[in-house]
PDB file of N, CA and C in Angstrom:
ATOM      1  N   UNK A   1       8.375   6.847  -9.509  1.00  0.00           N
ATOM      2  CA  UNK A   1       8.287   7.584  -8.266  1.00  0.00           C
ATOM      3  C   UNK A   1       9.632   7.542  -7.542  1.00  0.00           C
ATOM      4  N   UNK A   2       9.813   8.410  -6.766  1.00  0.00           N
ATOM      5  CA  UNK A   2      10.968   8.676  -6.297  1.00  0.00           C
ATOM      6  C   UNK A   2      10.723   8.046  -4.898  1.00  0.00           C
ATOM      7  N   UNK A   3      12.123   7.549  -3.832  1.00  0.00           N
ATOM      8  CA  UNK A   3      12.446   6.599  -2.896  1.00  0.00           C
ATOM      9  C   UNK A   3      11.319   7.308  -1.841  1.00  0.00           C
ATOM     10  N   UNK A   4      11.612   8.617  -1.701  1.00  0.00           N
ATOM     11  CA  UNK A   4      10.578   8.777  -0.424  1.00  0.00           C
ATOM     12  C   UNK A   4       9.182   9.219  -0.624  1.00  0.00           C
ATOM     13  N   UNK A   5       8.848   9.052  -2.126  1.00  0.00           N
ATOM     14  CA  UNK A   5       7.707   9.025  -2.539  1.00  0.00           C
ATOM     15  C   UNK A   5       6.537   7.578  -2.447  1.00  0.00           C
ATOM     16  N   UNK A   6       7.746   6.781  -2.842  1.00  0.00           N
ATOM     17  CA  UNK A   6       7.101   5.481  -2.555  1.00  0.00           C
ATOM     18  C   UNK A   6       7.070   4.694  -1.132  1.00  0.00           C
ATOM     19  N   UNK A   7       8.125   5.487  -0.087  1.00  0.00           N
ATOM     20  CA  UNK A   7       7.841   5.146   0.934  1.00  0.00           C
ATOM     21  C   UNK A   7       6.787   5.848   1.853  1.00  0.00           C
ATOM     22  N   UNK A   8       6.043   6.878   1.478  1.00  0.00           N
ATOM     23  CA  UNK A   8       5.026   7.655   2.214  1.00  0.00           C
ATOM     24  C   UNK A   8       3.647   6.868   1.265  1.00  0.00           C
ATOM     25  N   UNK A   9       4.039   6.526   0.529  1.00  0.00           N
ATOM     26  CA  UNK A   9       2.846   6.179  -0.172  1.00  0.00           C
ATOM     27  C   UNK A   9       2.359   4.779   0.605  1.00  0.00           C
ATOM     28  N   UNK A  10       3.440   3.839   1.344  1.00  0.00           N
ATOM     29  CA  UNK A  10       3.357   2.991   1.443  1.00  0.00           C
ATOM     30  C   UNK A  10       2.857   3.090   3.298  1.00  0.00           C
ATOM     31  N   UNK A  11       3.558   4.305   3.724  1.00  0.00           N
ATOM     32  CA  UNK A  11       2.763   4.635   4.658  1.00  0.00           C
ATOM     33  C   UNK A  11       1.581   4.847   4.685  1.00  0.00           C
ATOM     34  N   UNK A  12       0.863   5.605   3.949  1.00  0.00           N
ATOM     35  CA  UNK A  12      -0.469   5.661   3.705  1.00  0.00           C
ATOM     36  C   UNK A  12      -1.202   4.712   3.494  1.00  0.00           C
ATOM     37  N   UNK A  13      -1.001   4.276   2.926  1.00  0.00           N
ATOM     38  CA  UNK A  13      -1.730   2.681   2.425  1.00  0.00           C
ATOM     39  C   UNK A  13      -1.197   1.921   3.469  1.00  0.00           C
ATOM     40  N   UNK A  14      -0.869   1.686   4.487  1.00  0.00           N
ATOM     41  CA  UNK A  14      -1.030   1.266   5.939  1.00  0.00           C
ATOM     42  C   UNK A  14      -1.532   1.785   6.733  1.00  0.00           C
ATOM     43  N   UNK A  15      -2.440   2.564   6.807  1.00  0.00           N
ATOM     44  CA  UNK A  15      -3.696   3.160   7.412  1.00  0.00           C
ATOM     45  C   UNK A  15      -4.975   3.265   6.514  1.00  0.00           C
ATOM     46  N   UNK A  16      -5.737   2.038   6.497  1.00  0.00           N
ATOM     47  CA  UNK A  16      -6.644   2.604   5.731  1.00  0.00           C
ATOM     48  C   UNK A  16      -7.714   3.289   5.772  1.00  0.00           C
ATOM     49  N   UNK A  17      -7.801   3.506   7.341  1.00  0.00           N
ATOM     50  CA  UNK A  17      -8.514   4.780   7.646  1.00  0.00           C
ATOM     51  C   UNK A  17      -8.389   6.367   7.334  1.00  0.00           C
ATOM     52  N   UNK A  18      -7.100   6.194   6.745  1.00  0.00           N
ATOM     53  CA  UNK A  18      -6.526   7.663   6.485  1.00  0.00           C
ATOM     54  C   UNK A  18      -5.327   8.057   7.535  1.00  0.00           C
ATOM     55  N   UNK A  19      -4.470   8.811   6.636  1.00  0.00           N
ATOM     56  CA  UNK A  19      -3.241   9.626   7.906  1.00  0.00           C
ATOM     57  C   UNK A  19      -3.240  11.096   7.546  1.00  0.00           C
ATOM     58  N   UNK A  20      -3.202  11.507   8.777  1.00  0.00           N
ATOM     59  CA  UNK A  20      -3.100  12.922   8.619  1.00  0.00           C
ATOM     60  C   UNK A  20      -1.283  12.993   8.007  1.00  0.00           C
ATOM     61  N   UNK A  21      -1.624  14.433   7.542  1.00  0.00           N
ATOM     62  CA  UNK A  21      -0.631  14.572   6.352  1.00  0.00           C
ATOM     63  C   UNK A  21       0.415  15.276   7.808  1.00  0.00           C
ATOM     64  N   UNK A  22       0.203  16.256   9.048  1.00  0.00           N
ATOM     65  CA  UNK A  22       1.002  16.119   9.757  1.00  0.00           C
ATOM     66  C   UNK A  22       1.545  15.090  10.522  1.00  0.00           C
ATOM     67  N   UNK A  23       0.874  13.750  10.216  1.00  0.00           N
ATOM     68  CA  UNK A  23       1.905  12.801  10.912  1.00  0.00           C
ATOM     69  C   UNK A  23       2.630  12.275  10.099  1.00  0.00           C
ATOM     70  N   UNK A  24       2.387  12.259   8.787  1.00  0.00           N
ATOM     71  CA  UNK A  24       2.861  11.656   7.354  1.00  0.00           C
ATOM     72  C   UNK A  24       4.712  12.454   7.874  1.00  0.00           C
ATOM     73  N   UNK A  25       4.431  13.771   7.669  1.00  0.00           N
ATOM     74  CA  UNK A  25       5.959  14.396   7.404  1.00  0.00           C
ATOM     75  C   UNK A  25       6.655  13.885   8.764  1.00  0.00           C
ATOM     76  N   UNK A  26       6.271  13.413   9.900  1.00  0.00           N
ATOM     77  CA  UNK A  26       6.967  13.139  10.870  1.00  0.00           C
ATOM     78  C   UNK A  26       7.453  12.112  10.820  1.00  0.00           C
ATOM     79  N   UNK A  27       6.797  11.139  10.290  1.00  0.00           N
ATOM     80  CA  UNK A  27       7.184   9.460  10.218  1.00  0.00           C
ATOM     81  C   UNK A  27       8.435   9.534   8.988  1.00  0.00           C
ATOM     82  N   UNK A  28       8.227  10.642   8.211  1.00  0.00           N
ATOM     83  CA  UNK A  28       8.903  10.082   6.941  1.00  0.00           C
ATOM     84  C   UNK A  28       9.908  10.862   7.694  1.00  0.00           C
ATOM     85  N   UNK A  29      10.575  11.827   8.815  1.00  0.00           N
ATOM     86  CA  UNK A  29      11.676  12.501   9.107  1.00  0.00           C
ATOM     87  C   UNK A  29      11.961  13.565   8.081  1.00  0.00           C
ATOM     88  N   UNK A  30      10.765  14.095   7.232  1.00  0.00           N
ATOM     89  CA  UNK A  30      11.112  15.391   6.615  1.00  0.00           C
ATOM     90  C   UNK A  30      10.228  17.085   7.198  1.00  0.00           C
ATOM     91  N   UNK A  31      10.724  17.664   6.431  1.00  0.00           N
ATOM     92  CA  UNK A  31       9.695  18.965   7.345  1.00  0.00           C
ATOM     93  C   UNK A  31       8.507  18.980   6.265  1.00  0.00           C
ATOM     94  N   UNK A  32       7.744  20.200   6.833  1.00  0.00           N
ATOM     95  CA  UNK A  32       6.110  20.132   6.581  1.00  0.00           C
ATOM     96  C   UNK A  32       5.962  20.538   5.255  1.00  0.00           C
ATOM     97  N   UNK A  33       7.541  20.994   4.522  1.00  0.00           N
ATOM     98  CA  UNK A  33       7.287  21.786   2.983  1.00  0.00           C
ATOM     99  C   UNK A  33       7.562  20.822   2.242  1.00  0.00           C
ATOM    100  N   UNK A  34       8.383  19.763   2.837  1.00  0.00           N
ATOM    101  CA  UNK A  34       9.153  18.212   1.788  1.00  0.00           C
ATOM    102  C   UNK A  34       7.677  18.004   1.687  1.00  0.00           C
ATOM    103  N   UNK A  35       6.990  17.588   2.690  1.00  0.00           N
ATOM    104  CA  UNK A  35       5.514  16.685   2.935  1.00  0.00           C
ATOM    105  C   UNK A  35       5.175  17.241   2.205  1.00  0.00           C
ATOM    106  N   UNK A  36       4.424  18.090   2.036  1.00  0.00           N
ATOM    107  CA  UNK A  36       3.438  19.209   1.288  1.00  0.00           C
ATOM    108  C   UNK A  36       4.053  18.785  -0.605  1.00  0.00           C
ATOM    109  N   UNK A  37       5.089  18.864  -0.889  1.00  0.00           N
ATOM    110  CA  UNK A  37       5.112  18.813  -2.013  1.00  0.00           C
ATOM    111  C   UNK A  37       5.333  16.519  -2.482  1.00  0.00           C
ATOM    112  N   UNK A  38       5.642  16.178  -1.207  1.00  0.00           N
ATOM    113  CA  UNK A  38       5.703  14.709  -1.783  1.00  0.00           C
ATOM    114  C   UNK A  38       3.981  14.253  -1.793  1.00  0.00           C
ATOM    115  N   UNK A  39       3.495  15.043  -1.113  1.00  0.00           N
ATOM    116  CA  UNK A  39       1.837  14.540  -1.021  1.00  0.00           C
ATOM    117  C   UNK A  39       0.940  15.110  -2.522  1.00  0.00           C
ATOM    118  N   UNK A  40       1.564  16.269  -2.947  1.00  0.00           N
ATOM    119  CA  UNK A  40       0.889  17.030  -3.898  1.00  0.00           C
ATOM    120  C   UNK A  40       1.119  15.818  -5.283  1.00  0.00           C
ATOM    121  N   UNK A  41       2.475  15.495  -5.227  1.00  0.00           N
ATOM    122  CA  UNK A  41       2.772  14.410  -6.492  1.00  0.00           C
ATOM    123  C   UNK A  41       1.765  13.204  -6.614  1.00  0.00           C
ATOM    124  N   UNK A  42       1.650  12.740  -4.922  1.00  0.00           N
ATOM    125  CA  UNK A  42       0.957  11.418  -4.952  1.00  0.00           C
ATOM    126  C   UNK A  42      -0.423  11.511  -5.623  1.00  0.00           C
ATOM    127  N   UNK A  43      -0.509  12.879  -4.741  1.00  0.00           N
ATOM    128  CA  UNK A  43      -2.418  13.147  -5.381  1.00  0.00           C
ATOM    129  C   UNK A  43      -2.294  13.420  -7.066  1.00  0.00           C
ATOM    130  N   UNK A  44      -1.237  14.137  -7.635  1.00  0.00           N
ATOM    131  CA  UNK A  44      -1.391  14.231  -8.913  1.00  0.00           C
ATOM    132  C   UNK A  44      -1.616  12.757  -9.856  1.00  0.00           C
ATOM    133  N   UNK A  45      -0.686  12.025  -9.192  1.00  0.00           N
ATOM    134  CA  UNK A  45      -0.480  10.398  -9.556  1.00  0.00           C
ATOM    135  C   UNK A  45      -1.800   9.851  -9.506  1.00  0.00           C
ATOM    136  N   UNK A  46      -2.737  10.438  -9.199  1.00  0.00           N
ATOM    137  CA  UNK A  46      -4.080   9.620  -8.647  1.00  0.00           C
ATOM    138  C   UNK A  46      -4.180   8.454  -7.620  1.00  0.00           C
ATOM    139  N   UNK A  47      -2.640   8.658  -7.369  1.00  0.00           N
ATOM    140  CA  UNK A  47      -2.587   7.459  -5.796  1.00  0.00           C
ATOM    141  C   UNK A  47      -3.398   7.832  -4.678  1.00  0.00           C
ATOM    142  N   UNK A  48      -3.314   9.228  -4.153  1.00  0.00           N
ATOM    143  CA  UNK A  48      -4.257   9.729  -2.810  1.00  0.00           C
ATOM    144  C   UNK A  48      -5.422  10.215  -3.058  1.00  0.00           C
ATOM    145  N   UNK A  49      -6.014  10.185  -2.053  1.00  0.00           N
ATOM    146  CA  UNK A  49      -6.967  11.634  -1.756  1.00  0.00           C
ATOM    147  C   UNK A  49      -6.048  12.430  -0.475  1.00  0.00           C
ATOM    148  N   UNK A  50      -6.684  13.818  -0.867  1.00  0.00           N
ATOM    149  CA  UNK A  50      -6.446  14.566   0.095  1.00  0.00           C
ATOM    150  C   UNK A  50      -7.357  15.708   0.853  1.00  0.00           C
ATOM    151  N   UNK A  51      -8.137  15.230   1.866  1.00  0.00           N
ATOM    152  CA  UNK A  51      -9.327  16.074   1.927  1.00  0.00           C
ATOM    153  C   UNK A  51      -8.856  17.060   3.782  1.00  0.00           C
ATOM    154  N   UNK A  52      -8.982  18.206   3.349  1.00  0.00           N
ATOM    155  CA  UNK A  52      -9.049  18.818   4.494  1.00  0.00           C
ATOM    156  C   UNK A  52      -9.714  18.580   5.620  1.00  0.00           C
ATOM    157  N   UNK A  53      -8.799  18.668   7.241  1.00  0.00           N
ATOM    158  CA  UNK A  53      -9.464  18.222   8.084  1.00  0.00           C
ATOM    159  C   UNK A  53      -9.147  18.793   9.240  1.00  0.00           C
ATOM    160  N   UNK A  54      -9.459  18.926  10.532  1.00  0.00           N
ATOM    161  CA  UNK A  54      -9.162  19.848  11.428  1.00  0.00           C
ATOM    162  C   UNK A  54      -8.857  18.596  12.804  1.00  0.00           C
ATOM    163  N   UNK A  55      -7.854  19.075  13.126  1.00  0.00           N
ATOM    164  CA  UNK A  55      -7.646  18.373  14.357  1.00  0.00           C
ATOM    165  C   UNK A  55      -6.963  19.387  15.477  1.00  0.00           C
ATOM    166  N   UNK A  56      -7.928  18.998  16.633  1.00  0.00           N
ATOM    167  CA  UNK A  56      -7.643  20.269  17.458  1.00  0.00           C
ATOM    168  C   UNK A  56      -7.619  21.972  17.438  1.00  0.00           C
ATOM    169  N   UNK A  57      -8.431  21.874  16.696  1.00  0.00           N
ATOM    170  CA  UNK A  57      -8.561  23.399  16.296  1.00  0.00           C
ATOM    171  C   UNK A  57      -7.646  23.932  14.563  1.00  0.00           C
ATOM    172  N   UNK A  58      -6.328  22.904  14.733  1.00  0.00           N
ATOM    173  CA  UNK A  58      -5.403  23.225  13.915  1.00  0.00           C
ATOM    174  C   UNK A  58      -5.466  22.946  12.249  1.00  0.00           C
ATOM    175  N   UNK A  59      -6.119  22.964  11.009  1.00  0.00           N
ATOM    176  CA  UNK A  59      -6.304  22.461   9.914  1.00  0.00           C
ATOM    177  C   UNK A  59      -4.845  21.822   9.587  1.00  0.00           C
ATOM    178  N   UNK A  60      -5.082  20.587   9.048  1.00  0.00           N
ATOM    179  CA  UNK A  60      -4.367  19.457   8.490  1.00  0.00           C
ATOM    180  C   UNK A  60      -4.992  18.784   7.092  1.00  0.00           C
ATOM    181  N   UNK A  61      -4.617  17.752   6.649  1.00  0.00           N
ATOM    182  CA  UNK A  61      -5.121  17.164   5.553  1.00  0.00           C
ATOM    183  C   UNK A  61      -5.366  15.389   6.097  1.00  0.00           C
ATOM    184  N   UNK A  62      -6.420  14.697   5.353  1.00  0.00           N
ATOM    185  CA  UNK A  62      -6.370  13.569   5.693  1.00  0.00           C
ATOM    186  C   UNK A  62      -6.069  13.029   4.384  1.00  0.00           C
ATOM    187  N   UNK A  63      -4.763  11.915   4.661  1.00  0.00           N
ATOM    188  CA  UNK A  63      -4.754  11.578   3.354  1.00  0.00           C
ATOM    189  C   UNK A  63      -5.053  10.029   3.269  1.00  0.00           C
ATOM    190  N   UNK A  64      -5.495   9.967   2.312  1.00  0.00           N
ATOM    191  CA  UNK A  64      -6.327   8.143   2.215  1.00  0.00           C
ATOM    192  C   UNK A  64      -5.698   7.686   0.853  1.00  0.00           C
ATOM    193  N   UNK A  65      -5.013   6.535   1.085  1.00  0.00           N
ATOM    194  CA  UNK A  65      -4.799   5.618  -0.808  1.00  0.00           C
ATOM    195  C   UNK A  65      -6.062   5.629  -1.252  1.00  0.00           C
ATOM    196  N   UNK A  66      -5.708   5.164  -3.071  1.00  0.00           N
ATOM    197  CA  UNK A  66      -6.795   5.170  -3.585  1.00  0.00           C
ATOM    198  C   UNK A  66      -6.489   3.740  -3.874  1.00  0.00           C
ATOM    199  N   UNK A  67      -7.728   3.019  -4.137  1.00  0.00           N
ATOM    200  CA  UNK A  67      -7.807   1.445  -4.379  1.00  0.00           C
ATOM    201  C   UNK A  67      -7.163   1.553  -5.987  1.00  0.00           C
ATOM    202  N   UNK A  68      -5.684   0.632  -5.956  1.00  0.00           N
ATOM    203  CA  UNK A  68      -5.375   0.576  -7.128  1.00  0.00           C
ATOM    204  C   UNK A  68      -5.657  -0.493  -8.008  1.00  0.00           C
ATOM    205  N   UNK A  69      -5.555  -0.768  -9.339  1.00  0.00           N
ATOM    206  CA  UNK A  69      -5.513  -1.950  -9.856  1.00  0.00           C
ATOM    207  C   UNK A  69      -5.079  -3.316  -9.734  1.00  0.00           C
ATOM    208  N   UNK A  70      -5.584  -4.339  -9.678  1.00  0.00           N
ATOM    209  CA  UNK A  70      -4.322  -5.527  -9.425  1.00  0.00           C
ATOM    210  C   UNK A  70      -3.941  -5.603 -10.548  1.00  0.00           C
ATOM    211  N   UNK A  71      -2.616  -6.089 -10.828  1.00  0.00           N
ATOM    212  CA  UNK A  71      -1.745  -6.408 -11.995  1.00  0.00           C
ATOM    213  C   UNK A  71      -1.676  -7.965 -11.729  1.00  0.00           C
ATOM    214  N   UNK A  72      -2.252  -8.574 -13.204  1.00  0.00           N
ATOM    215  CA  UNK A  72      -2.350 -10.163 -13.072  1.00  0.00           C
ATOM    216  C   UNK A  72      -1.268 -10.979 -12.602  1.00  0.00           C
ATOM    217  N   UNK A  73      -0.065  -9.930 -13.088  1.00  0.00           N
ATOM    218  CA  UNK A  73       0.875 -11.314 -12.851  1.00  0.00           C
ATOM    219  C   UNK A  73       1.214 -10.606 -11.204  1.00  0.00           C
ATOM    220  N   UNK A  74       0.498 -10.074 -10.384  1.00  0.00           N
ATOM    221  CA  UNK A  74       0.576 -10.452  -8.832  1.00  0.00           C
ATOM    222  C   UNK A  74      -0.229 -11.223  -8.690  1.00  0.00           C
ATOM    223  N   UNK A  75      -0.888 -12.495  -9.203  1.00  0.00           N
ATOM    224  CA  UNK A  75      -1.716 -13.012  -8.684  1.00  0.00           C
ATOM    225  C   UNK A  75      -1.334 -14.417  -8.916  1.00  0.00           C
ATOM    226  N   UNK A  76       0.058 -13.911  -9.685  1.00  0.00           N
ATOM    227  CA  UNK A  76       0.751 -15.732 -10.275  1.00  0.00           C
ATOM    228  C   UNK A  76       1.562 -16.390  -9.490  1.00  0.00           C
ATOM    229  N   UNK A  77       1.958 -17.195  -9.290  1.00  0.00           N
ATOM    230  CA  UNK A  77       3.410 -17.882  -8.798  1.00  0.00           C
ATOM    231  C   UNK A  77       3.725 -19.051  -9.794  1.00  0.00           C
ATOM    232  N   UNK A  78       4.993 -18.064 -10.625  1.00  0.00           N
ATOM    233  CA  UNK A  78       5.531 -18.950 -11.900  1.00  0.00           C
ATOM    234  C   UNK A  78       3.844 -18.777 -12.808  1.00  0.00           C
ATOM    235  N   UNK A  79       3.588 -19.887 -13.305  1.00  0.00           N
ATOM    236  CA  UNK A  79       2.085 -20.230 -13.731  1.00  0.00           C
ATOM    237  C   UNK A  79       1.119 -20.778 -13.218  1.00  0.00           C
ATOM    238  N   UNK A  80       1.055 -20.306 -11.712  1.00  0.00           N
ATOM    239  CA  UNK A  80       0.043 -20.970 -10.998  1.00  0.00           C
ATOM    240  C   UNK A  80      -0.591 -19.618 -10.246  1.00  0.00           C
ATOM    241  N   UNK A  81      -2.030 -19.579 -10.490  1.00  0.00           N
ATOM    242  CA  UNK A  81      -3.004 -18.853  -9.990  1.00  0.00           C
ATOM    243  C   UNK A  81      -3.083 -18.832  -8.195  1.00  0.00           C
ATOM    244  N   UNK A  82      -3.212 -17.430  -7.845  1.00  0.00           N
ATOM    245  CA  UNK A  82      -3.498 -17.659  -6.408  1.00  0.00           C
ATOM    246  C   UNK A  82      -4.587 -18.767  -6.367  1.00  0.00           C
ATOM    247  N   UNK A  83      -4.620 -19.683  -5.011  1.00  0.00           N
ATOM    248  CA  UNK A  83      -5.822 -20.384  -4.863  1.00  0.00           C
ATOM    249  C   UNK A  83      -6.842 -19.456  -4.277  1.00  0.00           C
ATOM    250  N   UNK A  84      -6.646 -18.381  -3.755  1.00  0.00           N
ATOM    251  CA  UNK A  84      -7.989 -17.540  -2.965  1.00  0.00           C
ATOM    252  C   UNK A  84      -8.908 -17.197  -3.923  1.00  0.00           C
ATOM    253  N   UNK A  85      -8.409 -16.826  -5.635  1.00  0.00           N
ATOM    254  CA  UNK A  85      -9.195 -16.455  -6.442  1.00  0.00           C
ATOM    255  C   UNK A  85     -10.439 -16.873  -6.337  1.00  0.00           C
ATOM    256  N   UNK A  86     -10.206 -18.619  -6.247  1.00  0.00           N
ATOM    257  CA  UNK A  86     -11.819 -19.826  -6.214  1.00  0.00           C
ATOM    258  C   UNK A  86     -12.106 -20.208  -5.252  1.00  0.00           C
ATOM    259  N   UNK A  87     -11.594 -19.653  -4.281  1.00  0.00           N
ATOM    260  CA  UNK A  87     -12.080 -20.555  -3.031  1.00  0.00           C
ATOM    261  C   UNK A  87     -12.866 -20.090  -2.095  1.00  0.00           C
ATOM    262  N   UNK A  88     -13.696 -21.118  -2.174  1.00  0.00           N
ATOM    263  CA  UNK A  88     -15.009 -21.008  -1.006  1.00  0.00           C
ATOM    264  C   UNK A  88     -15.175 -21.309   0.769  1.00  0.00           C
ATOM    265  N   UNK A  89     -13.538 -21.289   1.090  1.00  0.00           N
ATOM    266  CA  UNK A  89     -13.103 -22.231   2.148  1.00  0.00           C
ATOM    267  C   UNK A  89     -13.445 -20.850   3.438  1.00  0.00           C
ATOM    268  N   UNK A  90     -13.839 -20.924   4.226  1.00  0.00           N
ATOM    269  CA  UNK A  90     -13.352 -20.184   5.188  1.00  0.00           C
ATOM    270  C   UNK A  90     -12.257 -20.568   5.811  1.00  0.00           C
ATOM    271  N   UNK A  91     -11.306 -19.574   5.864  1.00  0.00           N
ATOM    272  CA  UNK A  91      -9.994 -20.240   6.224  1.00  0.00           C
ATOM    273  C   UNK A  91      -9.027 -19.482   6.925  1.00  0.00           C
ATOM    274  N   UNK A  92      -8.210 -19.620   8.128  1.00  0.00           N
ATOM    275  CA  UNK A  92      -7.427 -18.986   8.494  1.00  0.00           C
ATOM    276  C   UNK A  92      -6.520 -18.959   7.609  1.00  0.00           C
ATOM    277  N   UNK A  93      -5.362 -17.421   6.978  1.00  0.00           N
ATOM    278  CA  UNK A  93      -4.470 -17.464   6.122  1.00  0.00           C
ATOM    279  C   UNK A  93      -3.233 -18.448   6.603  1.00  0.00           C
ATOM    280  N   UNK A  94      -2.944 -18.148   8.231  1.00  0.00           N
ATOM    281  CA  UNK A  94      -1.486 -18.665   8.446  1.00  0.00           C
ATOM    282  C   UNK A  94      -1.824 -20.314   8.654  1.00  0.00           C
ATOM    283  N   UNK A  95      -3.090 -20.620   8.691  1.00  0.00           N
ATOM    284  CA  UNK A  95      -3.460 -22.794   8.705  1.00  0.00           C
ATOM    285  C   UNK A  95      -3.990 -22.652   6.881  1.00  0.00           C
ATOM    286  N   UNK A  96      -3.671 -21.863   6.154  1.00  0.00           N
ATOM    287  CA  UNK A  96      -4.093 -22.493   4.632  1.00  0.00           C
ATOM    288  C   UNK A  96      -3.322 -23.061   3.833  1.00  0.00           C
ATOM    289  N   UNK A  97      -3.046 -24.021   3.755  1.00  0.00           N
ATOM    290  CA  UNK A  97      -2.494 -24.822   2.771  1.00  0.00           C
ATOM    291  C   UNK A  97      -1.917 -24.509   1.800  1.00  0.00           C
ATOM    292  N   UNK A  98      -3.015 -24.658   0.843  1.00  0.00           N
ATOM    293  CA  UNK A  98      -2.900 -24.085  -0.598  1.00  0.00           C
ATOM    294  C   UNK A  98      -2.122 -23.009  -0.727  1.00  0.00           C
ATOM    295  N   UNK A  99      -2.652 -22.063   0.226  1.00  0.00           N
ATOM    296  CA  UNK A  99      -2.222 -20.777   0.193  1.00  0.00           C
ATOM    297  C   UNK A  99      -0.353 -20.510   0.621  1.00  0.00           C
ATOM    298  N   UNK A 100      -0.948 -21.423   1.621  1.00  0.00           N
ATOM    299  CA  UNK A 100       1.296 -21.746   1.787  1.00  0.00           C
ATOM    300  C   UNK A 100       1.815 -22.073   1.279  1.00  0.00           C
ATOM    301  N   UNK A 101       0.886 -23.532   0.131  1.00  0.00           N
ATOM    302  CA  UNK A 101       2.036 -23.706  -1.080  1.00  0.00           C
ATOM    303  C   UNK A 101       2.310 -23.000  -2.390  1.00  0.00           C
ATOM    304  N   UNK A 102       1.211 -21.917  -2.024  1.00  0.00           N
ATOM    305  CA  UNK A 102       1.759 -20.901  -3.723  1.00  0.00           C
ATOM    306  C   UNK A 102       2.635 -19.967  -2.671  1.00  0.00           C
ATOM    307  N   UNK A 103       2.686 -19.247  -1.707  1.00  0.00           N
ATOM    308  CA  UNK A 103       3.754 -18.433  -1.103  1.00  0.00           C
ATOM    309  C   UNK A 103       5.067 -19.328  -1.523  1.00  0.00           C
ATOM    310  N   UNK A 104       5.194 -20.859  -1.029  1.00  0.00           N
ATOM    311  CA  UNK A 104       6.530 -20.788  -1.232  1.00  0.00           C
ATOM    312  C   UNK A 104       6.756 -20.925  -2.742  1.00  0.00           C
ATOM    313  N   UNK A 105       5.799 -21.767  -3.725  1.00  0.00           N
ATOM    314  CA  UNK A 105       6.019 -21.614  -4.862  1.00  0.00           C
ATOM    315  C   UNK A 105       6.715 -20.008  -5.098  1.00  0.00           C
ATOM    316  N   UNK A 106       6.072 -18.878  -5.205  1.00  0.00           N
ATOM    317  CA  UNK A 106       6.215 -17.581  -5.408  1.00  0.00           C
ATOM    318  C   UNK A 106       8.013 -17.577  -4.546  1.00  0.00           C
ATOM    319  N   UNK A 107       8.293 -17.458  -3.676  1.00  0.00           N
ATOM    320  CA  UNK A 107       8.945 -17.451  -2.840  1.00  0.00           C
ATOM    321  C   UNK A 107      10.493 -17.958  -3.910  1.00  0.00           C
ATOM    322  N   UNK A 108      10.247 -19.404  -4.650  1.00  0.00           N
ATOM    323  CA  UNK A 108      10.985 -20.339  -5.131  1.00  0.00           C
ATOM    324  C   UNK A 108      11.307 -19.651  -6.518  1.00  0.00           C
ATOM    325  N   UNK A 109      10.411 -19.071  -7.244  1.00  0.00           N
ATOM    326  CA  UNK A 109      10.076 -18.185  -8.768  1.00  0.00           C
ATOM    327  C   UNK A 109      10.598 -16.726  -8.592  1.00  0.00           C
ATOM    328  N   UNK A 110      10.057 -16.703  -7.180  1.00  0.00           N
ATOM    329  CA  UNK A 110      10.734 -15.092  -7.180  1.00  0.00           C
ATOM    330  C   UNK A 110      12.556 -15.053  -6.916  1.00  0.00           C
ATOM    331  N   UNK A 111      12.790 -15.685  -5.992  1.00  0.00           N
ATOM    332  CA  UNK A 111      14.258 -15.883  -5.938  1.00  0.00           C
ATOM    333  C   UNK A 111      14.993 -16.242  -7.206  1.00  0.00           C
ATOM    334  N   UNK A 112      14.240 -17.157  -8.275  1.00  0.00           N
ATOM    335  CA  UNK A 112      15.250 -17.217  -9.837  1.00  0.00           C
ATOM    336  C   UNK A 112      15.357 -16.626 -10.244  1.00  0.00           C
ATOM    337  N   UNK A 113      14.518 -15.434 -10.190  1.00  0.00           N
ATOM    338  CA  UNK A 113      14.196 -14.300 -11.285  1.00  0.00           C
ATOM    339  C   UNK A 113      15.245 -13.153 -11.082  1.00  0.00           C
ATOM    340  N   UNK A 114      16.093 -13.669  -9.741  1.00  0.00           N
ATOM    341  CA  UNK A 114      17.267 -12.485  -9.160  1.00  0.00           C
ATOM    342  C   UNK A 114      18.505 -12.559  -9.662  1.00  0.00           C
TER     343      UNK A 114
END
């Protein structure tokens, strides 16, 4: 995917309620024909939906990510399994432990790998 393909995509998938496709081209600083054809790719990609929608009288599109796959090795740090996989803890993320020590693990694995 191309740079401002993956950055609208990433817009989208920060609303997971959906973004209208006229606010999409505004945020990304392109006009409504760039939008129109970077949105058409995403949906071809099977990354979006794109379902027609009316706001204010005016027809627009709502566009929503589609739930993608996880890829295992996001779930590693080095060879260690997220702990959320097994855990039964109710837990705040930023007081979890475990969970802070595979971030920095990851953190420590990801920086060698540069």
């Amino acid at each position: 995917m191309a740079e401002i393909e993956d950055e609208a995509f990433v817009l989208i998938q920060s609303h997971p309620e959906g973004m209208l496709q006229s606010e999409l081209w505004k945020e990304l600083g392109v006009d409504s024909r760039k939008c129109s054809r970077i949105v058409k790719k995403l949906e071809e990609s099977g990354l979006i939906d794109r379902v027609e929608f009316k706001k204010e009288g005016i027809k627009t599109y709502l566009l929503k990510a589609k739930m993608q796959p996880v890829h295992p090795e996001d779930l590693l740090a080095g060879d260690e399994l997220i702990p959320c996989i097994a855990c039964d803890l109710e837990c705040v993320v930023q007081e979890c432990h475990p969970l802070m020590d595979w971030m920095y693990q990851l953190a420590i694995v990801g920086s060698g790998n540069q």
